[in-house]
PDB file of N, CA and C in Angstrom:
ATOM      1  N   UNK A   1      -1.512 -15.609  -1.800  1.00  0.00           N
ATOM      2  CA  UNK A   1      -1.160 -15.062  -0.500  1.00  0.00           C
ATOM      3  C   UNK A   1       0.334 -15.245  -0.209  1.00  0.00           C
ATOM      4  N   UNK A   2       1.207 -16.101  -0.664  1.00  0.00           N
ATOM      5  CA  UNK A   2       2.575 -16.982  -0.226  1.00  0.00           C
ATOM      6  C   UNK A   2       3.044 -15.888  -0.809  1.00  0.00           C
ATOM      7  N   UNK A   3       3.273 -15.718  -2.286  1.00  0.00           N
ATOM      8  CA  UNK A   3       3.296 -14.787  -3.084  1.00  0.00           C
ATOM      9  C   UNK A   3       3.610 -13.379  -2.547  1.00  0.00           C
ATOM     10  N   UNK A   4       2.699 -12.651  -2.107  1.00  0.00           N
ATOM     11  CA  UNK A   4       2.658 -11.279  -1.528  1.00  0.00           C
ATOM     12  C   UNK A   4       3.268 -11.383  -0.126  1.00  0.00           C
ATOM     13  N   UNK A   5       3.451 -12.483   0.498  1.00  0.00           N
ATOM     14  CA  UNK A   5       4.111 -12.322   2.055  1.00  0.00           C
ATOM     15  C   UNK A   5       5.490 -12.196   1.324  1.00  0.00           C
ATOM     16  N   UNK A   6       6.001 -13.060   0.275  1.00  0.00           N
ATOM     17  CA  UNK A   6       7.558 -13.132   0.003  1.00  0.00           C
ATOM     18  C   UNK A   6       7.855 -11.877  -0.700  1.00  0.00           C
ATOM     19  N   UNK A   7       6.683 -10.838  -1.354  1.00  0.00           N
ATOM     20  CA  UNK A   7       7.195 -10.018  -1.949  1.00  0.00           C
ATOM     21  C   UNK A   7       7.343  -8.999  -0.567  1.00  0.00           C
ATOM     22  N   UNK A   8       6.906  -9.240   0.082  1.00  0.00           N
ATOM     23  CA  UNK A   8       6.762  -8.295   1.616  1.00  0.00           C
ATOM     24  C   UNK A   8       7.975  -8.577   2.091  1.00  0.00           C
ATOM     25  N   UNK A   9       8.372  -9.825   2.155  1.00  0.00           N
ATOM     26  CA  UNK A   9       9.919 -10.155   3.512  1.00  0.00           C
ATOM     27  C   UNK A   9      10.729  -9.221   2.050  1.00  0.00           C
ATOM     28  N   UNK A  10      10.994  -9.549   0.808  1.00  0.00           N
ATOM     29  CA  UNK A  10      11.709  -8.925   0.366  1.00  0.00           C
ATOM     30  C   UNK A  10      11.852  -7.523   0.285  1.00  0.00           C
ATOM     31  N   UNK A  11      10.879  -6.900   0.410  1.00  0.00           N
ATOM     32  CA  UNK A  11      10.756  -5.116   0.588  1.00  0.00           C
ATOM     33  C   UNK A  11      11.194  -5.223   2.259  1.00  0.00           C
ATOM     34  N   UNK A  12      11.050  -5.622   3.119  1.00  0.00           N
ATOM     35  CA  UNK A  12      11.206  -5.663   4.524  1.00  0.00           C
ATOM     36  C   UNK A  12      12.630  -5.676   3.983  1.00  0.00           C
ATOM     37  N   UNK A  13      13.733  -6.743   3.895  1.00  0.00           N
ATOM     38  CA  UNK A  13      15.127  -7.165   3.731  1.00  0.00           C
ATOM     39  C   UNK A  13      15.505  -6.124   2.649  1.00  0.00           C
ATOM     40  N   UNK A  14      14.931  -5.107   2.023  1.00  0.00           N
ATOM     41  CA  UNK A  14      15.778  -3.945   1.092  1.00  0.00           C
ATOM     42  C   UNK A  14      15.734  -3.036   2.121  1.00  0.00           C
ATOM     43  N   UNK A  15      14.679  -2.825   2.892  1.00  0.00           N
ATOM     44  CA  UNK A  15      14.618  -1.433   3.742  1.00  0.00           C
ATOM     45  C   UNK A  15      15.736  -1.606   5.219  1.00  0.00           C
ATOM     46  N   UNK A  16      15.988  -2.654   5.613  1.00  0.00           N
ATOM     47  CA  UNK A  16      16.543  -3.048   6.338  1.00  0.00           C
ATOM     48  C   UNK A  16      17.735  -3.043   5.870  1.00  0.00           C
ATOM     49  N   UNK A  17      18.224  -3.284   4.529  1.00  0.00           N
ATOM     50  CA  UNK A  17      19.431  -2.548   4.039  1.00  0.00           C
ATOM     51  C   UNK A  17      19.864  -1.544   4.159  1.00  0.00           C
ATOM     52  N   UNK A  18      19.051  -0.614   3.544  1.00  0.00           N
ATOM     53  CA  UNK A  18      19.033   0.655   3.316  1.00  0.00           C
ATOM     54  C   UNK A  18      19.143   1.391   4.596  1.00  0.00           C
ATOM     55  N   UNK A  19      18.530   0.892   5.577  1.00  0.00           N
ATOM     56  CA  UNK A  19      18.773   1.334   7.244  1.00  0.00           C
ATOM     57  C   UNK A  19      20.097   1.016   7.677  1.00  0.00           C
ATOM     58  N   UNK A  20      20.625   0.009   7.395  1.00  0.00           N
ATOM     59  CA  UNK A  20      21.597  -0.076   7.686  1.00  0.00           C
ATOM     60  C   UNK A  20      22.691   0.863   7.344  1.00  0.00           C
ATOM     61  N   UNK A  21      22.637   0.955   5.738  1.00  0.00           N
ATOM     62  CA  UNK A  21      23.768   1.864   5.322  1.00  0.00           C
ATOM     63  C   UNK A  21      23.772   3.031   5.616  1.00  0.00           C
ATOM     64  N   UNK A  22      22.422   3.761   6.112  1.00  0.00           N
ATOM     65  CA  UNK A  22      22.254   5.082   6.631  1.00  0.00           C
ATOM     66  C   UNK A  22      22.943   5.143   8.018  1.00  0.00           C
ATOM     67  N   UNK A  23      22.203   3.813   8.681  1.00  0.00           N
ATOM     68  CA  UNK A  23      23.342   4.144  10.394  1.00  0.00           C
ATOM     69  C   UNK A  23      25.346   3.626  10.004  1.00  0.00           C
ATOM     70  N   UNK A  24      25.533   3.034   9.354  1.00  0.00           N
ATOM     71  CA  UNK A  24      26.854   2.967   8.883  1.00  0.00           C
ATOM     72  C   UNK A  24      27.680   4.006   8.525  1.00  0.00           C
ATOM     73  N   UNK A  25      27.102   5.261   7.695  1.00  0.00           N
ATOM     74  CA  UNK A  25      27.199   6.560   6.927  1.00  0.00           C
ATOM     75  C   UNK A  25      27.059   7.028   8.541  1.00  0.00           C
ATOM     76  N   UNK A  26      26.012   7.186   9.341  1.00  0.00           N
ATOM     77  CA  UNK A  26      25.906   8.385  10.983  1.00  0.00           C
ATOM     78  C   UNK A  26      27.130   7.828  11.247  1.00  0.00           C
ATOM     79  N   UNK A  27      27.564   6.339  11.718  1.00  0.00           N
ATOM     80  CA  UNK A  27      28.725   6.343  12.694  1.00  0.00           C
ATOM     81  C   UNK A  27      30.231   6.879  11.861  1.00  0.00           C
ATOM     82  N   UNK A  28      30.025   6.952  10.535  1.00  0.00           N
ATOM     83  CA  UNK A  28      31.336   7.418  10.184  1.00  0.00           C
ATOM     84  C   UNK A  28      31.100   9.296   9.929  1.00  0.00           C
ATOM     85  N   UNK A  29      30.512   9.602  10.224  1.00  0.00           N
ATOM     86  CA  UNK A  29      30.276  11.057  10.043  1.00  0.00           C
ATOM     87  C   UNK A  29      29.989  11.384  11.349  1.00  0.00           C
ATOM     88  N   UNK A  30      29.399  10.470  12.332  1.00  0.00           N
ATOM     89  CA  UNK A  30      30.114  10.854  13.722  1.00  0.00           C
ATOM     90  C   UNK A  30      31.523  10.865  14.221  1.00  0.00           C
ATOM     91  N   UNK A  31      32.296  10.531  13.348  1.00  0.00           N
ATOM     92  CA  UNK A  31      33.860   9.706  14.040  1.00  0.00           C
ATOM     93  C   UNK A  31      34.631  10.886  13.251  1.00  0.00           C
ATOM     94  N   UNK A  32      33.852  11.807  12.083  1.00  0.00           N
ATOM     95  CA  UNK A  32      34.711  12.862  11.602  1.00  0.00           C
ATOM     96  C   UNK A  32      34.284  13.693  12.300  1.00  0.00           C
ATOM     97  N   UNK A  33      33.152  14.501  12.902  1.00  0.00           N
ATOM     98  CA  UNK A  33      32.638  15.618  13.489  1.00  0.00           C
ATOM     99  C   UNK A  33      33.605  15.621  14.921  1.00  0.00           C
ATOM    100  N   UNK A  34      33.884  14.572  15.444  1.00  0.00           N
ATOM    101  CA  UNK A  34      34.753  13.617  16.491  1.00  0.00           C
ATOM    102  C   UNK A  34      36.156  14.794  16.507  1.00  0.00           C
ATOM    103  N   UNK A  35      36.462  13.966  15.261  1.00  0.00           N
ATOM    104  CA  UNK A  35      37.952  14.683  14.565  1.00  0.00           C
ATOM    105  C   UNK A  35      37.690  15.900  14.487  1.00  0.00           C
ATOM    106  N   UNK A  36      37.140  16.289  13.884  1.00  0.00           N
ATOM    107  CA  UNK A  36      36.973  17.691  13.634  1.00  0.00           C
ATOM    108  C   UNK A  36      36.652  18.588  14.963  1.00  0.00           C
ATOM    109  N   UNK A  37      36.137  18.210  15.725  1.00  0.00           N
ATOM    110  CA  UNK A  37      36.077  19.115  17.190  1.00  0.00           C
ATOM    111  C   UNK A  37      37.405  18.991  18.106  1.00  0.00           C
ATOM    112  N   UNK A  38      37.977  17.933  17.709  1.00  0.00           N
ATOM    113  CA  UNK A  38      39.512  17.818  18.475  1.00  0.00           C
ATOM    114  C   UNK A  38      40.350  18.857  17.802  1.00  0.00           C
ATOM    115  N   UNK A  39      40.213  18.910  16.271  1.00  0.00           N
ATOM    116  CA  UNK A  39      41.023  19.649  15.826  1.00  0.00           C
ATOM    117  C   UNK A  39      41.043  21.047  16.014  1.00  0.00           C
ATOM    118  N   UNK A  40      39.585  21.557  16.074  1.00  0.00           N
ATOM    119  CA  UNK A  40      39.104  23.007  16.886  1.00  0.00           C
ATOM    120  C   UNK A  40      39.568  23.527  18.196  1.00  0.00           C
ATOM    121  N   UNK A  41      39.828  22.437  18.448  1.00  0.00           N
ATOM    122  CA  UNK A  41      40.200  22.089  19.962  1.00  0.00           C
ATOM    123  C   UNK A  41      41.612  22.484  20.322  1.00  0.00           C
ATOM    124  N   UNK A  42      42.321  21.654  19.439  1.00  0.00           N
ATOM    125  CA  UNK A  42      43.924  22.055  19.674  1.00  0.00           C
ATOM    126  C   UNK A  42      44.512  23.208  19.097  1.00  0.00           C
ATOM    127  N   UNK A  43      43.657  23.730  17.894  1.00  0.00           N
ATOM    128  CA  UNK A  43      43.897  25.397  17.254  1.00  0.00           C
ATOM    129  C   UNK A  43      43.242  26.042  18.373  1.00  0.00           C
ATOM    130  N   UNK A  44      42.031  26.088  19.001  1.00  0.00           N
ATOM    131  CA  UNK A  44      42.222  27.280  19.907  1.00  0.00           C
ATOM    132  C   UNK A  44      43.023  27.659  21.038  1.00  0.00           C
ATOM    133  N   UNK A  45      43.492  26.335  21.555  1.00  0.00           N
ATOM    134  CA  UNK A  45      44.588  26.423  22.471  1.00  0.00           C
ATOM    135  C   UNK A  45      45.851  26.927  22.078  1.00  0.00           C
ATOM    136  N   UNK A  46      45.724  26.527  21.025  1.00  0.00           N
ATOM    137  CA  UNK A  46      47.360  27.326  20.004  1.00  0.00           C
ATOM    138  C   UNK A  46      47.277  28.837  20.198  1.00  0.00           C
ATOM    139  N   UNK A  47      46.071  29.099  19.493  1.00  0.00           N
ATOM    140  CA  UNK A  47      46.099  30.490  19.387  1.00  0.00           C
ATOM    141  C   UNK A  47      45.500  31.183  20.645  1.00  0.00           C
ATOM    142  N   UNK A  48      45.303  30.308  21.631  1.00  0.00           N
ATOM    143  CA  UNK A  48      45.303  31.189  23.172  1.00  0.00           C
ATOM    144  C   UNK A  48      46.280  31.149  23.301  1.00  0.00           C
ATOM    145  N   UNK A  49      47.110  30.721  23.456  1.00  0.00           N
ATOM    146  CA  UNK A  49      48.627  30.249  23.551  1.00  0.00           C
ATOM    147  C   UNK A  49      49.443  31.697  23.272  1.00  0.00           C
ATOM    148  N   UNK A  50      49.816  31.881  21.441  1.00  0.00           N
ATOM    149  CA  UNK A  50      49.990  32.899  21.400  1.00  0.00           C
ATOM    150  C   UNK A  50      49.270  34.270  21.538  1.00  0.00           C
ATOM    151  N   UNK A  51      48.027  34.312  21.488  1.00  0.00           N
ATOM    152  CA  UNK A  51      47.895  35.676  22.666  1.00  0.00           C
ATOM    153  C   UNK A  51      48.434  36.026  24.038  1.00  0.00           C
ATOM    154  N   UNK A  52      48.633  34.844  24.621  1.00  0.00           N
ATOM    155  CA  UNK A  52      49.146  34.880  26.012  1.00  0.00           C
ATOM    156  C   UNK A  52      50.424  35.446  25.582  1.00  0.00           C
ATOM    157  N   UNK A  53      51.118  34.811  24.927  1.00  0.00           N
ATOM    158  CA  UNK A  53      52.696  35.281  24.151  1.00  0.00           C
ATOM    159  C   UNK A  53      52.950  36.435  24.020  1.00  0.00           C
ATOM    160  N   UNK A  54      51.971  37.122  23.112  1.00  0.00           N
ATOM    161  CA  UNK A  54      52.169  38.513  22.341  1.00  0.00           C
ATOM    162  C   UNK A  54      51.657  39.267  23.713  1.00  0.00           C
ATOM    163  N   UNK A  55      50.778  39.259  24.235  1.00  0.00           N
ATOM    164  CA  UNK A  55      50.584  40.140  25.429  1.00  0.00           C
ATOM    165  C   UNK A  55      51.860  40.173  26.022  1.00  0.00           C
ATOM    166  N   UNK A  56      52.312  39.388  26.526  1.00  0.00           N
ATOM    167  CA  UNK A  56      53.865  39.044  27.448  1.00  0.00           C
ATOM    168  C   UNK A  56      54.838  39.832  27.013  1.00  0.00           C
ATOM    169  N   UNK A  57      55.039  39.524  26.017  1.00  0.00           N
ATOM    170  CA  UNK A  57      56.288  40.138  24.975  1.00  0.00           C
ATOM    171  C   UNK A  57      55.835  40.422  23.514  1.00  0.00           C
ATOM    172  N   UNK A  58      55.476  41.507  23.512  1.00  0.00           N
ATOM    173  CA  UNK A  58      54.968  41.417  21.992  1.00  0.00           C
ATOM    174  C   UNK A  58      56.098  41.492  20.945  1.00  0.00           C
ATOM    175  N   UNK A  59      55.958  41.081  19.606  1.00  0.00           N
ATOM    176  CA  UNK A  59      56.885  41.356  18.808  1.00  0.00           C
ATOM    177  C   UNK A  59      57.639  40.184  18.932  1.00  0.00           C
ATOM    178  N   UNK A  60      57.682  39.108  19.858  1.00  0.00           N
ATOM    179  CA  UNK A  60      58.468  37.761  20.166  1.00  0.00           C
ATOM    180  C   UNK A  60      57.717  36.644  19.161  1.00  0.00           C
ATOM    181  N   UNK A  61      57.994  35.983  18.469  1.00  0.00           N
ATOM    182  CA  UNK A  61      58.093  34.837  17.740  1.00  0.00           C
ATOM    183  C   UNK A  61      57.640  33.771  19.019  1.00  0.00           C
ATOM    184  N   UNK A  62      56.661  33.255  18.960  1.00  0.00           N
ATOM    185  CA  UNK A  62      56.069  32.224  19.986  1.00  0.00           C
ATOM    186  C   UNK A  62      56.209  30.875  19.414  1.00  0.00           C
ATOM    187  N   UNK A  63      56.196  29.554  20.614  1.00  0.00           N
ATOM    188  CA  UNK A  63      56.427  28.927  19.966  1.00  0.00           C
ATOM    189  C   UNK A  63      55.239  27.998  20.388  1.00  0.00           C
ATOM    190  N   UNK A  64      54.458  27.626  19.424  1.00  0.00           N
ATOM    191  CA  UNK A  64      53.084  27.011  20.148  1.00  0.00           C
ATOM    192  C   UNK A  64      53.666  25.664  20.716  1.00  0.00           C
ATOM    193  N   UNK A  65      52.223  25.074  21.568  1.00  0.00           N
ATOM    194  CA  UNK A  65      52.799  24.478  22.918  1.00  0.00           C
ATOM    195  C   UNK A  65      52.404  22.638  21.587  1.00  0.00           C
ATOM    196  N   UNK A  66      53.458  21.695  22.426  1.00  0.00           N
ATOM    197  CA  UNK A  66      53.586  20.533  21.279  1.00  0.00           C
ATOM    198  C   UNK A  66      52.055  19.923  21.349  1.00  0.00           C
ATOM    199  N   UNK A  67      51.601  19.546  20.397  1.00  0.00           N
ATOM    200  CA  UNK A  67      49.912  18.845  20.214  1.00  0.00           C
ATOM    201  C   UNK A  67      49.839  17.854  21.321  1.00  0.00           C
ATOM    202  N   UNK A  68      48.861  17.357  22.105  1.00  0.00           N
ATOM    203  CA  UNK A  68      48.922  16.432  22.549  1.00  0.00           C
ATOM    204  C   UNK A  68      48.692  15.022  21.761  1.00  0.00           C
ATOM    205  N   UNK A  69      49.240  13.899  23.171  1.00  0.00           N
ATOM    206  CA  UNK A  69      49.834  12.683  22.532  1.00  0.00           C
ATOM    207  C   UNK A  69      48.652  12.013  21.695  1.00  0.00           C
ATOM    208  N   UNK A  70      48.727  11.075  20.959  1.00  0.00           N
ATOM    209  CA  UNK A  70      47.390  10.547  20.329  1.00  0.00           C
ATOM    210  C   UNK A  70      47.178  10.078  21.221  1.00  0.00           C
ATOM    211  N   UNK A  71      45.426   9.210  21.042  1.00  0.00           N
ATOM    212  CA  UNK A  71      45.302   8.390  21.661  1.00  0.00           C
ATOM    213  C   UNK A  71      45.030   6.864  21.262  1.00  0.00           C
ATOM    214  N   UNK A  72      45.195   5.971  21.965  1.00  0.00           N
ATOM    215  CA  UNK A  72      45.126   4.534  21.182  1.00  0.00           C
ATOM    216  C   UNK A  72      44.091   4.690  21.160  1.00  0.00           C
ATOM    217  N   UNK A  73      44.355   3.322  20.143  1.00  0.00           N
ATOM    218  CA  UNK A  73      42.623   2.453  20.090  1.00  0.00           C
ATOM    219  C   UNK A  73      41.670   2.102  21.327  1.00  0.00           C
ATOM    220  N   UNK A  74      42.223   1.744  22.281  1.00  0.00           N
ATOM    221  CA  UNK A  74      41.887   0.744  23.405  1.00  0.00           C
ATOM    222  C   UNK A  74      41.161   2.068  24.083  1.00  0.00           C
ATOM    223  N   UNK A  75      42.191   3.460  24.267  1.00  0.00           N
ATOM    224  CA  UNK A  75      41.492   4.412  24.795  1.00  0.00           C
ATOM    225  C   UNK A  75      39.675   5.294  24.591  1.00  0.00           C
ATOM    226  N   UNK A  76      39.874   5.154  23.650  1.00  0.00           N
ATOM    227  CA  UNK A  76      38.968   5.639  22.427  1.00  0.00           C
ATOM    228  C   UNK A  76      37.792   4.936  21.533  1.00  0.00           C
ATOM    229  N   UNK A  77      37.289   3.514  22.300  1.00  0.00           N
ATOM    230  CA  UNK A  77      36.700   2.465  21.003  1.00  0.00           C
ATOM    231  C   UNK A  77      35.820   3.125  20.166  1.00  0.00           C
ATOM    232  N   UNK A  78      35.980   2.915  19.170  1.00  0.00           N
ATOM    233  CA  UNK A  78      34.931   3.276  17.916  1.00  0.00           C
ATOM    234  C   UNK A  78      33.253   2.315  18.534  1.00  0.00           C
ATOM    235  N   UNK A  79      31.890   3.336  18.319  1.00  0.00           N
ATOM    236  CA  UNK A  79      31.041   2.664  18.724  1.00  0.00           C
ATOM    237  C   UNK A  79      30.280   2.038  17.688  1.00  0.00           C
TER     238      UNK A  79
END
């Protein structure tokens, strides 16, 4: 019986690994999808940007508007 409980905590303590590294893998593939929607974010404003431009004055060389500032750590905590 001792036997089969310890082979049990040990299958318990692999799966509990393995859970782990799966939610480890979500929070870093949440923190790129993160990135990646900011970055969607600041290209469409660009390129609203210059449509607004070319409507205005077409044929004018626009100059897209500067990225906004980063943000710190403190602003932003990683969860």
């Amino acid at each position: 019986m001792l036997k089969e409980q310890k082979e049990l905590l040990a299958q318990i303590g692999k799966a509990h690994a393995a859970a782990l590294k799966l939610y480890n893998a979500g929070v870093k593939i949440s923190g790129i999808v993160q990135k990646l929607r900011a970055a969607g974010d600041e290209l469409e404003t660009r390129i609203r940007y210059i449509e607004k431009v070319e409507k205005s004055a077409p044929g004018a060389a626009p100059k897209p508007p500067a990225p906004p500032a980063k943000k710190s750590a403190t602003e932003n905590p990683k969860s």
